[in-house]
Protein backbone atom coordinates (compact mmCIF):
# COMPACT_ATOMS: atom_id res chain seq x y z
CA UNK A 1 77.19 -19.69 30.43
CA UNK A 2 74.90 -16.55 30.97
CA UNK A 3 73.48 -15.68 34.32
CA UNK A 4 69.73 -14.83 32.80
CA UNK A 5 68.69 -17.35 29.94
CA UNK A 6 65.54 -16.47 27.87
CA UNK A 7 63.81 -20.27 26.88
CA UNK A 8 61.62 -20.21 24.00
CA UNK A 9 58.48 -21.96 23.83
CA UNK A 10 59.70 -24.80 21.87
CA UNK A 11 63.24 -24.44 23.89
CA UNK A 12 63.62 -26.53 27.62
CA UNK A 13 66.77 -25.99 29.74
CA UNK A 14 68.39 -28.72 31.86
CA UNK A 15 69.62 -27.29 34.57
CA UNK A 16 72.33 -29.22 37.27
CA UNK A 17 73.24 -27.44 40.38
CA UNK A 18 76.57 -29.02 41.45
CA UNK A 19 76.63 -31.99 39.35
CA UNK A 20 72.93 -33.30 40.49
CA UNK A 21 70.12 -32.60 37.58
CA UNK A 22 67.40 -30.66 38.97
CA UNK A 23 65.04 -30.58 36.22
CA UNK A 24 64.21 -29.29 32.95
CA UNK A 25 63.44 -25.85 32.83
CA UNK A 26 61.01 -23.26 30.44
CA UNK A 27 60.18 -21.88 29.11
CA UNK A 28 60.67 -18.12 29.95
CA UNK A 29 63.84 -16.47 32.40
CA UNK A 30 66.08 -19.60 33.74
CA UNK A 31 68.82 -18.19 36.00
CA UNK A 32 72.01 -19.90 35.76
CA UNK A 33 74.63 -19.27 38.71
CA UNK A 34 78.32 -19.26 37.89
CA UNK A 35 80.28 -22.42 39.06
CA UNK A 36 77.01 -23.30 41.12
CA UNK A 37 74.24 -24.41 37.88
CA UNK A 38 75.34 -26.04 34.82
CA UNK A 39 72.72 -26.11 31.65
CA UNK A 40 72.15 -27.87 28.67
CA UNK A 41 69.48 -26.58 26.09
CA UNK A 42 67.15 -28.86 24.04
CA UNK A 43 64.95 -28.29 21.01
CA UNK A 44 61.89 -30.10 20.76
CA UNK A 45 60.84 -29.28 17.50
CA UNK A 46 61.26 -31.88 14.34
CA UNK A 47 64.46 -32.48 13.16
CA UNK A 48 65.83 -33.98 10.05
CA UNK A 49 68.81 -36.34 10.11
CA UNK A 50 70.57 -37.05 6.76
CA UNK A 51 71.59 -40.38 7.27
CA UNK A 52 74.69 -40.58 4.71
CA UNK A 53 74.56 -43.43 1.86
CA UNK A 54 75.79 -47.10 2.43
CA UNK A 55 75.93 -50.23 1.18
CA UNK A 56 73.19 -53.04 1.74
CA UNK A 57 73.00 -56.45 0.55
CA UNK A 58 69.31 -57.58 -0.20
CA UNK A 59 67.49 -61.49 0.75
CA UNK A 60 68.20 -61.84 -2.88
CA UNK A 61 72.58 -60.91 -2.42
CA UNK A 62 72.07 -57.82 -4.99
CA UNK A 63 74.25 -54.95 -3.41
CA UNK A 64 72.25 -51.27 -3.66
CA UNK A 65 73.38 -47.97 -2.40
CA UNK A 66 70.84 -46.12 -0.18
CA UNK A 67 70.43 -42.90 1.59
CA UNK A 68 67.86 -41.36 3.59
CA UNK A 69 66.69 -38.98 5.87
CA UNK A 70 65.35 -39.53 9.65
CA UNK A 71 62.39 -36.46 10.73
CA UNK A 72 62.62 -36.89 14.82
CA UNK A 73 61.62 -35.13 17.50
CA UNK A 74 62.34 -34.56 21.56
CA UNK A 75 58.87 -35.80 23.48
CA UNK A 76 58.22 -32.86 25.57
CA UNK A 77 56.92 -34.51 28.72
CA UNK A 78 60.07 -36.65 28.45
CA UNK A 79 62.48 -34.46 27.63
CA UNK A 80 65.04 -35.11 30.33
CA UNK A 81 66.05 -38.41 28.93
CA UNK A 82 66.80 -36.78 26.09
CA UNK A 83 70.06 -35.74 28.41
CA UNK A 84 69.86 -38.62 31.29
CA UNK A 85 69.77 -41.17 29.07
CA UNK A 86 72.01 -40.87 26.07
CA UNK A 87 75.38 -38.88 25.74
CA UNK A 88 74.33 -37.29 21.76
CA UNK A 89 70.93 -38.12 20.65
CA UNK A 90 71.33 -37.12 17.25
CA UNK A 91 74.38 -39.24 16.80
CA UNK A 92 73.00 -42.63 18.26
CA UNK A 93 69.26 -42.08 16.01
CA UNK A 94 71.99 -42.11 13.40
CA UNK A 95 73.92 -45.12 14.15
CA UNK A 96 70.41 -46.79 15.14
CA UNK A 97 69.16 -46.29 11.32
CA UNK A 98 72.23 -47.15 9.50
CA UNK A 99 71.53 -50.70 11.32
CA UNK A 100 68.06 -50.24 11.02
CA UNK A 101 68.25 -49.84 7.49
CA UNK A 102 70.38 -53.13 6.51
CA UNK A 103 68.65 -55.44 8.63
CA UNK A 104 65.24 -54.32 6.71
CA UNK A 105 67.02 -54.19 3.17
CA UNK A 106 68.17 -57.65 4.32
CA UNK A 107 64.95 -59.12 4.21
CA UNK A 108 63.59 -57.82 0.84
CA UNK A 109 64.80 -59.09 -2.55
CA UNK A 110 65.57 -56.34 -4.67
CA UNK A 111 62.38 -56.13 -6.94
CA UNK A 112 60.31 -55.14 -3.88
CA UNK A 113 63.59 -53.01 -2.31
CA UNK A 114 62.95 -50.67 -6.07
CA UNK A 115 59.23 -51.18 -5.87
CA UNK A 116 57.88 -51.07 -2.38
CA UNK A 117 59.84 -47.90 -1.14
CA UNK A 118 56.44 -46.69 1.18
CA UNK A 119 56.54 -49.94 2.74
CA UNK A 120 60.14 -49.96 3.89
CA UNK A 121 59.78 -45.86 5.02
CA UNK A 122 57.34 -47.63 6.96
CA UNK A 123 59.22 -50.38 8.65
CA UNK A 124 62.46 -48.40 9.27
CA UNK A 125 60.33 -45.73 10.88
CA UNK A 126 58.48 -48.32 13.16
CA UNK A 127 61.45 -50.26 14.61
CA UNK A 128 63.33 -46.77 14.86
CA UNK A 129 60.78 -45.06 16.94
CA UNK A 130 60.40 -48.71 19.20
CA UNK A 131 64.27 -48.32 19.97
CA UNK A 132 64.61 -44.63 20.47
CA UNK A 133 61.60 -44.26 22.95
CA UNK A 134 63.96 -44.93 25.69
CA UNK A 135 65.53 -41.47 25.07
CA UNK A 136 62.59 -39.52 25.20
CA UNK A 137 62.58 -39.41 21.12
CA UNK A 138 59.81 -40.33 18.53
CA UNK A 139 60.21 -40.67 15.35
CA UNK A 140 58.11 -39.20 13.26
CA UNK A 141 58.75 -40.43 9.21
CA UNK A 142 61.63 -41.51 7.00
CA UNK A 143 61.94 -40.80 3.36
CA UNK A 144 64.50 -43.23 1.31
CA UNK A 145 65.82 -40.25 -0.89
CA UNK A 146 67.59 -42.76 -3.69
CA UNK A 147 68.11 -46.30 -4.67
CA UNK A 148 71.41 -46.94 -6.45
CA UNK A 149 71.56 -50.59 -7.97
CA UNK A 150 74.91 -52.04 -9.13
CA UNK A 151 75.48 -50.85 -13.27
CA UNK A 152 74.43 -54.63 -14.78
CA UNK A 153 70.87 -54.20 -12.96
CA UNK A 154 70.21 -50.52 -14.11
CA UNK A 155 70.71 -51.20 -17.48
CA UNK A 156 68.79 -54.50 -17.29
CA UNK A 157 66.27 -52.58 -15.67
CA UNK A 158 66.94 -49.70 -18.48
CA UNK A 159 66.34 -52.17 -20.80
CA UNK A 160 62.76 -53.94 -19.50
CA UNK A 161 61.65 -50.44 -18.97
CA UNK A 162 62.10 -49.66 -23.18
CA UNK A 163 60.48 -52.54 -23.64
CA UNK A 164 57.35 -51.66 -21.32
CA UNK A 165 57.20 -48.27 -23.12
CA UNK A 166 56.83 -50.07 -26.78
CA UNK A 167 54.87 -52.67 -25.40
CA UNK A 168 52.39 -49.64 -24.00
CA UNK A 169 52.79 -47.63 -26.98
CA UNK A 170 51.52 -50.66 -28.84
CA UNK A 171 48.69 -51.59 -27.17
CA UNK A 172 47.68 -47.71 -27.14
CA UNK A 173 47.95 -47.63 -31.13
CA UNK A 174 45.81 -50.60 -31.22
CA UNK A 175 43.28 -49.66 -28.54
CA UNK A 176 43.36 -46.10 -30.87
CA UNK A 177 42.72 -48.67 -33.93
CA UNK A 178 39.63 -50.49 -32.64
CA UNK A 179 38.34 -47.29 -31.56
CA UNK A 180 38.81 -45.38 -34.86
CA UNK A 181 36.94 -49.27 -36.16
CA UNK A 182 34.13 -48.57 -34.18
CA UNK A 183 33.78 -44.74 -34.82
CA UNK A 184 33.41 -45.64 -38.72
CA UNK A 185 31.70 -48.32 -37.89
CA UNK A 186 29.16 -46.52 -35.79
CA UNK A 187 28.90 -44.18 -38.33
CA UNK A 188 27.85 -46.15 -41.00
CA UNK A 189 25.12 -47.65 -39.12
CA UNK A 190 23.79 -44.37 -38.25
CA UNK A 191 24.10 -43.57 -41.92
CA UNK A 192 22.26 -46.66 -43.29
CA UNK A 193 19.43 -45.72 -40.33
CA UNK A 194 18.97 -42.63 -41.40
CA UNK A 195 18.56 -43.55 -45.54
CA UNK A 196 16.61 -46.66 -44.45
CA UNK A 197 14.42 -43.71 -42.25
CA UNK A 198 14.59 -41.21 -45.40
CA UNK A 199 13.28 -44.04 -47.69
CA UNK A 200 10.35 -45.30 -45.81
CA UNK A 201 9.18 -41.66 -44.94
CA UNK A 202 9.22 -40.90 -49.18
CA UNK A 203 7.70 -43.88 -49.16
CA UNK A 204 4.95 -42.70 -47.16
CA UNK A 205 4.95 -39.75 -48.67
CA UNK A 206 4.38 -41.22 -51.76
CA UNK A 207 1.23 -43.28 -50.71
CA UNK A 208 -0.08 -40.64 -49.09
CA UNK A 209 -0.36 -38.49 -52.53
CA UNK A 210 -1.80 -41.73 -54.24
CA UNK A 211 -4.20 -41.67 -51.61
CA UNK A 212 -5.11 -38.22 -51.37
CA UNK A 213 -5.39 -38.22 -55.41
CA UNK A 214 -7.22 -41.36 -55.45
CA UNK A 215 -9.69 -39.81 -52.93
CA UNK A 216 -9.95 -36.69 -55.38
CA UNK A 217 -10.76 -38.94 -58.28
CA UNK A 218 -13.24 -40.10 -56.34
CA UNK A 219 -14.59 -36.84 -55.17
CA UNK A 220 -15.15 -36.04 -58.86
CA UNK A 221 -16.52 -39.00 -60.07
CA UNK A 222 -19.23 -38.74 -57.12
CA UNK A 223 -19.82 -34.75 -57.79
CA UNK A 224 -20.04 -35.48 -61.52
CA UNK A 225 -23.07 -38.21 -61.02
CA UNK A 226 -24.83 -36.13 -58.54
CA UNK A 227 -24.56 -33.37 -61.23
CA UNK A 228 -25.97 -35.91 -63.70
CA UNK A 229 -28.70 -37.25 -61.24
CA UNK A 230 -29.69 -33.47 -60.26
CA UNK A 231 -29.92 -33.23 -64.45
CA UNK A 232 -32.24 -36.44 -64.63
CA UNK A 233 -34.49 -35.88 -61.78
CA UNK A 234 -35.59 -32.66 -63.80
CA UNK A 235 -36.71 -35.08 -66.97
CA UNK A 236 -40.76 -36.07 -66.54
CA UNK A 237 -41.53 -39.21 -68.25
CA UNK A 238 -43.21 -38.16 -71.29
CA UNK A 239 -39.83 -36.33 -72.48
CA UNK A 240 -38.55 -40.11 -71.70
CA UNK A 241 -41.21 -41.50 -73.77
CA UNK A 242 -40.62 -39.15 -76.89
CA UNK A 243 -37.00 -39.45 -76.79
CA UNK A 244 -37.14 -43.73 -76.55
CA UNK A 245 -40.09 -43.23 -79.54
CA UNK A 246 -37.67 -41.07 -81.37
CA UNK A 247 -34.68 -43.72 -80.94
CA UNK A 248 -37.46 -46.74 -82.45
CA UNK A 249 -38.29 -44.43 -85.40
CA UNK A 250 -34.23 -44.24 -86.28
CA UNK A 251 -33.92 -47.99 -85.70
CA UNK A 252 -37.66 -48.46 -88.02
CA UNK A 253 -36.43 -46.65 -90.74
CA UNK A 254 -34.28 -49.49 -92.30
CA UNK A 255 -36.70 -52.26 -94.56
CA UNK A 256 -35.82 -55.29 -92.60
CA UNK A 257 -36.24 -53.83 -89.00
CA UNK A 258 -39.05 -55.75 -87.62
CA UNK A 259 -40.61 -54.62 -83.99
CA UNK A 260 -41.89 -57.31 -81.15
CA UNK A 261 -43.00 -55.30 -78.26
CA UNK A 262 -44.18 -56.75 -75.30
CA UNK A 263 -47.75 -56.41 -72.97
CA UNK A 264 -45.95 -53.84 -71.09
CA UNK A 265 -44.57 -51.72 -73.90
CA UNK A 266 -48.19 -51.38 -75.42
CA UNK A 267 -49.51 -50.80 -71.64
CA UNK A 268 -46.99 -47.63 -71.64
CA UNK A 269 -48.40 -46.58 -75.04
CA UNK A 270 -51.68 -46.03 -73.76
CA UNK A 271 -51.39 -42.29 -72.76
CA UNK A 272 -49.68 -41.71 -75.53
CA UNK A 273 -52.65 -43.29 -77.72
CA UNK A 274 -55.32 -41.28 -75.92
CA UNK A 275 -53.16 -37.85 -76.31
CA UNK A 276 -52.91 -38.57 -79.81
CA UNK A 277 -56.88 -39.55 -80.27
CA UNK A 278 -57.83 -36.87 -78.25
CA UNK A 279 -55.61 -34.51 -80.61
CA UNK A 280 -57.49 -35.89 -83.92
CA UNK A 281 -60.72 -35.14 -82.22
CA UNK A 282 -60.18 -31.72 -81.12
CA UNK A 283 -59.06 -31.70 -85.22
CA UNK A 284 -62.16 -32.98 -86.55
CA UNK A 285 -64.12 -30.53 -84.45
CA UNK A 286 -62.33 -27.50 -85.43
CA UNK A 287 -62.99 -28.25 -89.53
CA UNK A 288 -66.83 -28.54 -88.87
């Protein structure tokens, strides 16, 4: 034992002067007197127990093989029962979870002992940390590091995991199948719409020029009748008259081509009468 003892932060001292405790000490310079003070020096940061494998028969009577690890801590404020209360700490937390650990295993079958290892972390750590408050201790988490189940489970087990990797493997081919369906699927429709699209535009197309040459045909037709009219409007009657009397002598010149002409065909001959009678006179008056 040293006279001068240097306590970390994280370190307390328990110091007993003859026998009687007289508190805990730290941190900083504790002086310890020969044959006067006795100490004993506590950590209060986390520690991790390995609590070493055993044997644990679940609600169901299957027999597994588990081992774990216990992350504790000395409460600070409490430290001194850490000493008062309990001879070795470390060594009743263990002994307190290899109990621990079989009466919770105990109640579980072993489907939810392999499948619900959060949940029994969980319960361990909770009736652990209700049991070693006493000693100034809290628990803060335990970790199940492996689950051994007798050889006749694992390979059953083995076996119904195969079988959930073809069954997977399975339905991913066929959910790959029915997509690749769809894909082609959705492609073809897209093609069809877009030839069904590329038809009724040359459709339109196609109209369109019909219309556009139809209206040009038009166009035409109208420019060549206004040409025609513009011709016609610069024709007086009289050229009208000579050309229809010139069409009568043609159709007069055959034997049996008799004429009936009506009141108002010998009504239009009348200028044409006087012109002609006033063209004899002007004859007559020239050869006297």
């Amino acid at each position: 034992m040293a006279l001068i003892n240097f306590i970390k932060d994280y370190e307390r001292l328990a110091r007993f002067r003859l026998g009687k405790f007289e508190g805990m000490m730290g941190p900083g310079i504790v002086i310890a007197l020969p044959f006067i003070h006795t100490i004993q020096k506590i950590d209060t940061r986390v520690t991790v127990l390995d609590i070493p494998r055993q044997a644990n028969i679940t609600k169901d009577n299957a027999s597994i093989e588990i081992d774990f690890l216990v992350y504790l801590r000395v409460i600070l404020e409490n430290a001194e029962r850490a000493i008062m209360e309990v001879e070795n700490y470390t060594a009743a937390v263990v002994g307190l979870a290899t109990t621990t650990l079989r009466a919770v295993i105990g109640d579980i079958s072993l489907d939810d002992v392999l499948s619900q290892r959060d949940r029994i972390n969980e319960l361990i750590r909770t009736r652990l940390d209700s049991e070693t408050e006493r000693w100034g201790i809290k628990v803060t988490n335990v970790e199940i590091r492996e689950i051994d189940p007798p050889r006749d489970i694992q390979e059953a087990m083995n076996r119904q995991m195969s079988a959930e990797r073809v069954r997977r493997a399975v339905v991913l081919e066929a959910d790959g199948t029915k997509e690749a369906a769809i894909t082609i699927a959705e492609g073809e429709r897209q093609s069809n719409i877009l030839k069904a699209e590329g038809e009724r535009q040359a459709e339109i197309l196609a109209a369109e020029g019909d219309q556009q040459a139809a209206i040009l045909r038009a166009d035409g037709f109208s420019n060549a009748l206004d040409r025609i009219f513009g011709v016609a409007k610069n024709i007086d009657a009289n050229t009208l008259s000579l050309q229809y009397f010139d069409t009568l002598k043609e159709l007069g010149a055959s034997s049996s081509t008799k004429f009936i002409f009506p009141m108002e065909f010998t009504n239009m001959l009348s200028p044409f009468i006087k012109m002609a009678s006033g063209a004899a006179g002007g004859d007559g008056n020239s050869e006297g």
